[in-house]
N, C-alpha and C. Protein backbone atom coordinates (compact mmCIF):
# COMPACT_ATOMS: atom_id res chain seq x y z
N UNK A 1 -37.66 83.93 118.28
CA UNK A 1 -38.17 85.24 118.58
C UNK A 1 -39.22 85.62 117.55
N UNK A 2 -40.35 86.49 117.72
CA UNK A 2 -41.11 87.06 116.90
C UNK A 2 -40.96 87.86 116.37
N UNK A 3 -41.41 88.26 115.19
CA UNK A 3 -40.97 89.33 114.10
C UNK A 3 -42.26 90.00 113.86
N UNK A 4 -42.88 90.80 114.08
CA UNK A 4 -44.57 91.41 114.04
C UNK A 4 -44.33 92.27 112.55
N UNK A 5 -45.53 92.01 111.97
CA UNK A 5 -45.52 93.45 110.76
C UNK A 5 -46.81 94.77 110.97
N UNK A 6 -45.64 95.85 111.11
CA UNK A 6 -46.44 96.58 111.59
C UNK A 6 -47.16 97.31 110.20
N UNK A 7 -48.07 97.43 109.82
CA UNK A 7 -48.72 98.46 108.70
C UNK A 7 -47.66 97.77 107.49
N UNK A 8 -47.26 96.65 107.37
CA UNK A 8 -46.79 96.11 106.03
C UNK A 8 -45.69 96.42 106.26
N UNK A 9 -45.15 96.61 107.17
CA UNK A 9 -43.34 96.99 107.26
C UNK A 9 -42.71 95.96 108.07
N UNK A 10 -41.71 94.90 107.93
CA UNK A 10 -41.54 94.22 109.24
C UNK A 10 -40.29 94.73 109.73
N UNK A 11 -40.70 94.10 111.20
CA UNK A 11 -39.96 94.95 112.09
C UNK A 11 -38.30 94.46 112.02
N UNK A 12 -37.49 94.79 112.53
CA UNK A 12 -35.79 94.75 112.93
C UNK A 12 -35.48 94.14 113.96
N UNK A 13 -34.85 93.64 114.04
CA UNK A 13 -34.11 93.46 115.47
C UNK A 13 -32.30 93.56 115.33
N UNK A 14 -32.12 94.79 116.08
CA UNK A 14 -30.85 94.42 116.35
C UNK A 14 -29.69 94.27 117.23
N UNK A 15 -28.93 93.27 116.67
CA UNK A 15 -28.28 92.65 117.50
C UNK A 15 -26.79 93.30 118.25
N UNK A 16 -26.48 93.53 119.30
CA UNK A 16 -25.47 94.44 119.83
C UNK A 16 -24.68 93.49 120.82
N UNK A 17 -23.41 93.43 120.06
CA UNK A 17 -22.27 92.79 121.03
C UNK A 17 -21.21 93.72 121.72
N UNK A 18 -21.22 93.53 122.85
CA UNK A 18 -19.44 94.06 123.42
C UNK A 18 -19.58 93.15 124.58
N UNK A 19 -17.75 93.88 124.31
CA UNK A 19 -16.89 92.87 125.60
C UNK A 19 -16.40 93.59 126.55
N UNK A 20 -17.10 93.39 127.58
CA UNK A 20 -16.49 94.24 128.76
C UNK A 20 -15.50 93.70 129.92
N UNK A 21 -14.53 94.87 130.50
CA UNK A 21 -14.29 94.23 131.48
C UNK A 21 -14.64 94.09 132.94
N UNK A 22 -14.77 93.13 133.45
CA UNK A 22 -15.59 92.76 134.60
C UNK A 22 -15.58 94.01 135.96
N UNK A 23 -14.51 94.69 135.84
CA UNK A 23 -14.23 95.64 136.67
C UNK A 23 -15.27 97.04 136.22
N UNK A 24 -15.14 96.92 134.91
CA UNK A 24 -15.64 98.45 134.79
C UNK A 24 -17.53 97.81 134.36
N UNK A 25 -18.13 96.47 134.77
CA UNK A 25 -19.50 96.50 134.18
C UNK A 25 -20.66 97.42 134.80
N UNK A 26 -20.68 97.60 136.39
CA UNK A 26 -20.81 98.29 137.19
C UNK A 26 -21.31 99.79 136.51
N UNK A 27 -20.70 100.22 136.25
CA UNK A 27 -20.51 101.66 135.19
C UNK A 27 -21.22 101.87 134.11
N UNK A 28 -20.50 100.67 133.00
CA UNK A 28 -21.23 100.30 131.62
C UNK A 28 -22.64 99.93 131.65
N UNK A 29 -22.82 99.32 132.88
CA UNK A 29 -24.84 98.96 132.80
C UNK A 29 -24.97 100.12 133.32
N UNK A 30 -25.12 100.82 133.88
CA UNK A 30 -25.76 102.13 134.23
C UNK A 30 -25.69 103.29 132.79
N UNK A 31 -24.72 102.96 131.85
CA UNK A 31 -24.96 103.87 130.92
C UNK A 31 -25.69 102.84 129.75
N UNK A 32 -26.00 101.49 130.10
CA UNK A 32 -26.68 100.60 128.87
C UNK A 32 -28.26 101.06 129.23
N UNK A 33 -28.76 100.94 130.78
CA UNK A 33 -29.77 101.68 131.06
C UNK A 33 -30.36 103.18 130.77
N UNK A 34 -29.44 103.80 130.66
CA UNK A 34 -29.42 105.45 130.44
C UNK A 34 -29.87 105.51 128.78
N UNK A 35 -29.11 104.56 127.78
CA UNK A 35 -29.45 104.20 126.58
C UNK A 35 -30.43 103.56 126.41
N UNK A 36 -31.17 102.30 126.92
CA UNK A 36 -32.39 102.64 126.72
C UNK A 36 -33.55 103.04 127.23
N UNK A 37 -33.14 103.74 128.01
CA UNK A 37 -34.19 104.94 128.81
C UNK A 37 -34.30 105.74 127.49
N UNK A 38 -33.44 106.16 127.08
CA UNK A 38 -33.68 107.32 125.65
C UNK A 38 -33.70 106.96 124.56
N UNK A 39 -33.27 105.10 124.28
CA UNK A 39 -34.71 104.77 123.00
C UNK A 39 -35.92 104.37 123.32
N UNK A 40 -36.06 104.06 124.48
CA UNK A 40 -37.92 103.98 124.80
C UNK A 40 -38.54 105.52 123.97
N UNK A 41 -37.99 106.64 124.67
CA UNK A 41 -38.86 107.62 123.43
C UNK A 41 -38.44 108.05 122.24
N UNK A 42 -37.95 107.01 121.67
CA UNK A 42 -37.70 107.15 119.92
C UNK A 42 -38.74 106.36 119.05
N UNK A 43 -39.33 107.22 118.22
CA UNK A 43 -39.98 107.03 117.19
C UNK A 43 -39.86 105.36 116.85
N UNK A 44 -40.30 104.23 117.04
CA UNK A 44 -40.38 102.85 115.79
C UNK A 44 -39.60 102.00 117.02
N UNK A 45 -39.27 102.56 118.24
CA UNK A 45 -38.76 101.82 119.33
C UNK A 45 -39.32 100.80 119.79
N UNK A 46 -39.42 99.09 120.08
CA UNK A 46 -40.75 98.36 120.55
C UNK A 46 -39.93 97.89 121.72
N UNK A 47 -38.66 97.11 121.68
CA UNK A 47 -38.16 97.00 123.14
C UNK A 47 -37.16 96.29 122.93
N UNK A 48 -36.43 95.80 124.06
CA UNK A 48 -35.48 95.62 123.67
C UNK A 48 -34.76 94.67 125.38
N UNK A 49 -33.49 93.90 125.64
CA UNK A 49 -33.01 93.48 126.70
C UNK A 49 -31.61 93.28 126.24
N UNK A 50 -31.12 92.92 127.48
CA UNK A 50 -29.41 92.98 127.93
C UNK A 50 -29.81 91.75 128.40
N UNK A 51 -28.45 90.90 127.48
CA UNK A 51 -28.35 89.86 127.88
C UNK A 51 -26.66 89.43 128.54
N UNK A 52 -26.23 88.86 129.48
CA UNK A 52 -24.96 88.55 129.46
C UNK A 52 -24.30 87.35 129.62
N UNK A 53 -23.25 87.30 128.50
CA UNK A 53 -23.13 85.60 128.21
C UNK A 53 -22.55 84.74 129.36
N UNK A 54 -22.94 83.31 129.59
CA UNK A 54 -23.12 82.71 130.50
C UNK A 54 -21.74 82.01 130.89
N UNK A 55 -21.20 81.97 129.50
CA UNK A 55 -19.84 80.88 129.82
C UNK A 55 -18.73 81.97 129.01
N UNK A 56 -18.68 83.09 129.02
CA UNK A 56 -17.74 84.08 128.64
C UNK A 56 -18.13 85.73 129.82
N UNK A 57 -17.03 85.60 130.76
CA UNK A 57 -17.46 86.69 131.49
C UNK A 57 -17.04 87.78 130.71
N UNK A 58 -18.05 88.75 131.06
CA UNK A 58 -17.75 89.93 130.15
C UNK A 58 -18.34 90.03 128.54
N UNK A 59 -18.99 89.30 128.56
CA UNK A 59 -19.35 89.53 127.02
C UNK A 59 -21.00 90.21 126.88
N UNK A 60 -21.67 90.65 126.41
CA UNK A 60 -23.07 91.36 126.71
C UNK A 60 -23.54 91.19 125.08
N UNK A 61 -25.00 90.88 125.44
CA UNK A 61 -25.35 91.07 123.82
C UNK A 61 -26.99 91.79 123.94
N UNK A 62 -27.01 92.67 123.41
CA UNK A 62 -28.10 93.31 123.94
C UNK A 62 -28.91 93.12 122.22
N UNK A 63 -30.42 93.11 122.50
CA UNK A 63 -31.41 92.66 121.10
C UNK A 63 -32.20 93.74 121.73
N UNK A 64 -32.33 94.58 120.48
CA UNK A 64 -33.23 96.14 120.23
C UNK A 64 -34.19 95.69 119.31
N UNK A 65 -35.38 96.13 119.57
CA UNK A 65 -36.29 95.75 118.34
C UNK A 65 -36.83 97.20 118.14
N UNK A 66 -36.91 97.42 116.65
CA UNK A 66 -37.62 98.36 116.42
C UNK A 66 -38.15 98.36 114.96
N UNK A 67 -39.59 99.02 114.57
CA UNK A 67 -40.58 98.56 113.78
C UNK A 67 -40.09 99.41 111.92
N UNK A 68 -38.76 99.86 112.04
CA UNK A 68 -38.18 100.04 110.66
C UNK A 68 -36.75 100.15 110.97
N UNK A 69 -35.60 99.57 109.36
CA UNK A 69 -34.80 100.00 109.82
C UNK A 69 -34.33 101.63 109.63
N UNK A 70 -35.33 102.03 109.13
CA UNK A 70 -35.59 103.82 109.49
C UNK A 70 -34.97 104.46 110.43
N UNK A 71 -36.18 103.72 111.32
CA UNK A 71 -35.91 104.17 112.55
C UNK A 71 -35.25 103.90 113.42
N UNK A 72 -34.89 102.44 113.29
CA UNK A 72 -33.10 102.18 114.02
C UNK A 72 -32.05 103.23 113.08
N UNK A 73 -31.91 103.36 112.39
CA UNK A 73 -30.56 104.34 111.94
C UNK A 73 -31.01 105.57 112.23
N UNK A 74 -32.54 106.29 112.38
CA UNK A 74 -32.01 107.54 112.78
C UNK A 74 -31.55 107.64 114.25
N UNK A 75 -32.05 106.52 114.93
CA UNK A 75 -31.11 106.12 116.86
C UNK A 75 -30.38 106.71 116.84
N UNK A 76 -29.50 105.49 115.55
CA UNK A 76 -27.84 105.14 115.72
C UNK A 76 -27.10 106.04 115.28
N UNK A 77 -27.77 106.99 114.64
CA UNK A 77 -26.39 108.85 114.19
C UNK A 77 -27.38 109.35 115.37
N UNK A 78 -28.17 109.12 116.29
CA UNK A 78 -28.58 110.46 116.62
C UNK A 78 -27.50 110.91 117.48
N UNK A 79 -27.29 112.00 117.69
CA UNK A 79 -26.40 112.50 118.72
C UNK A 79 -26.42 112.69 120.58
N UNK A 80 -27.70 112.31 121.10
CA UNK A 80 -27.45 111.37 122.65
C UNK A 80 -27.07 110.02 121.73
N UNK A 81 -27.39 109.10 121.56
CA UNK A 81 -26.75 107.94 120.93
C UNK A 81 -25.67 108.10 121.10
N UNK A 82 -24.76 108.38 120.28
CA UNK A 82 -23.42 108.53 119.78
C UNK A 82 -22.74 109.04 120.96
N UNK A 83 -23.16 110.31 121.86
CA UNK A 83 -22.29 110.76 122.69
C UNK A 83 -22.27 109.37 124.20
N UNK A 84 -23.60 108.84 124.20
CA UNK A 84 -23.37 107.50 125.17
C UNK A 84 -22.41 106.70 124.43
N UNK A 85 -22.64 106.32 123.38
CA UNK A 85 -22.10 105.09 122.69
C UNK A 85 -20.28 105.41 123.07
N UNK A 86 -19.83 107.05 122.50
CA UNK A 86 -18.21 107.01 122.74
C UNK A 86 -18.20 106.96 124.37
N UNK A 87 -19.53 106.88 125.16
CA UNK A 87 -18.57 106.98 126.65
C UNK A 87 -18.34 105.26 126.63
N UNK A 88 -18.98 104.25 126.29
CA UNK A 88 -19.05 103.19 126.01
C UNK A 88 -17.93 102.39 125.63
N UNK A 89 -17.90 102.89 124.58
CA UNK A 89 -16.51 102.27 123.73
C UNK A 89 -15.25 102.95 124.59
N UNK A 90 -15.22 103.93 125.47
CA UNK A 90 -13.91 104.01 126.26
C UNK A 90 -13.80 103.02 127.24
N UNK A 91 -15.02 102.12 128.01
CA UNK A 91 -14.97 101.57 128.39
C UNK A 91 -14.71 99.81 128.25
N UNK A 92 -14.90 99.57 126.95
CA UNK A 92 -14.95 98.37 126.53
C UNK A 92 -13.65 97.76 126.14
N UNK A 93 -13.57 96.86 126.22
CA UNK A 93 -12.09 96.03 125.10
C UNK A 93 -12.35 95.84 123.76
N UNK A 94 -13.21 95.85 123.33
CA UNK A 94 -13.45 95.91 121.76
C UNK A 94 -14.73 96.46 121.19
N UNK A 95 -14.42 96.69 119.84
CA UNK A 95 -15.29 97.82 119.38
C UNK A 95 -16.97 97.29 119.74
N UNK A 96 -17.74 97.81 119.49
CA UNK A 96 -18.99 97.65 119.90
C UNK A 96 -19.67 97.44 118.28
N UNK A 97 -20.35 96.05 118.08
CA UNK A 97 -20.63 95.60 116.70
C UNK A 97 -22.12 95.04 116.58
N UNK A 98 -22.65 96.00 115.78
CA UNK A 98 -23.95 95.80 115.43
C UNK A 98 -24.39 94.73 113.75
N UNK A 99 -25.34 94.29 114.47
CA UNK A 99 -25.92 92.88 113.32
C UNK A 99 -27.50 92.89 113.36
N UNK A 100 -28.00 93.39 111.85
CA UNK A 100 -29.39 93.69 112.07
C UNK A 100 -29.98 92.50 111.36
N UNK A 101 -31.60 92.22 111.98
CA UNK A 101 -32.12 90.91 111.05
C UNK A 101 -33.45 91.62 111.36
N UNK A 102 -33.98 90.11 110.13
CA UNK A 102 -35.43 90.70 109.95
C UNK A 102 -36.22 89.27 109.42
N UNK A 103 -37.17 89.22 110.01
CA UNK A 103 -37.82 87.87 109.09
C UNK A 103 -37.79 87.99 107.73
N UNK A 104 -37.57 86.64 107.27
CA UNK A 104 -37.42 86.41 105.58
C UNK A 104 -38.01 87.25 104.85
């Protein structure tokens, strides 16, 4: 994957796992869409996809990129964030676990 530097800052990517169950995904992608419908207009947002693993049903790993980790943490307290994220985690089997990287 590419890592761009924007104005001397390089960018983030981060990495988002959960495990869903197959019954309730239906639901959960419609609120993974709703989430990033509302970081497209956040500040340092560049893009981002849902991926779902191939030989584990139910598992999702979604890669957010955004151009500080600034601006990924003010996302992740913001409060739409958080109020999607707990409808989220009622839905999931395990907690929802974030892993940020960055070129060397």
């Amino acid at each position: 994957m590419l890592t761009i530097i924007w104005g001397g800052i390089m960018t983030i990517k981060v990495l988002i796992k959960r495990k869903v169950q197959e019954s309730k995904s239906k639901e959960l992608n419609l609120l993974f869409v709703k989430l990033r419908g509302l970081a497209m207009a956040q500040k340092g947002y560049i893009g981002g996809e849902t991926l779902k693993r191939v030989d584990t049903p139910g598992e999702y790993l979604i890669v957010s990129r955004w151009q500080s980790i600034d601006d990924w943490t003010r996302w992740l307290v913001s409060r739409e964030r958080t109020d999607i994220q707990g409808k989220i985690d009622a839905l999931t089997d395990a907690e929802t676990k974030f892993e940020i990287y960055t070129n060397g």
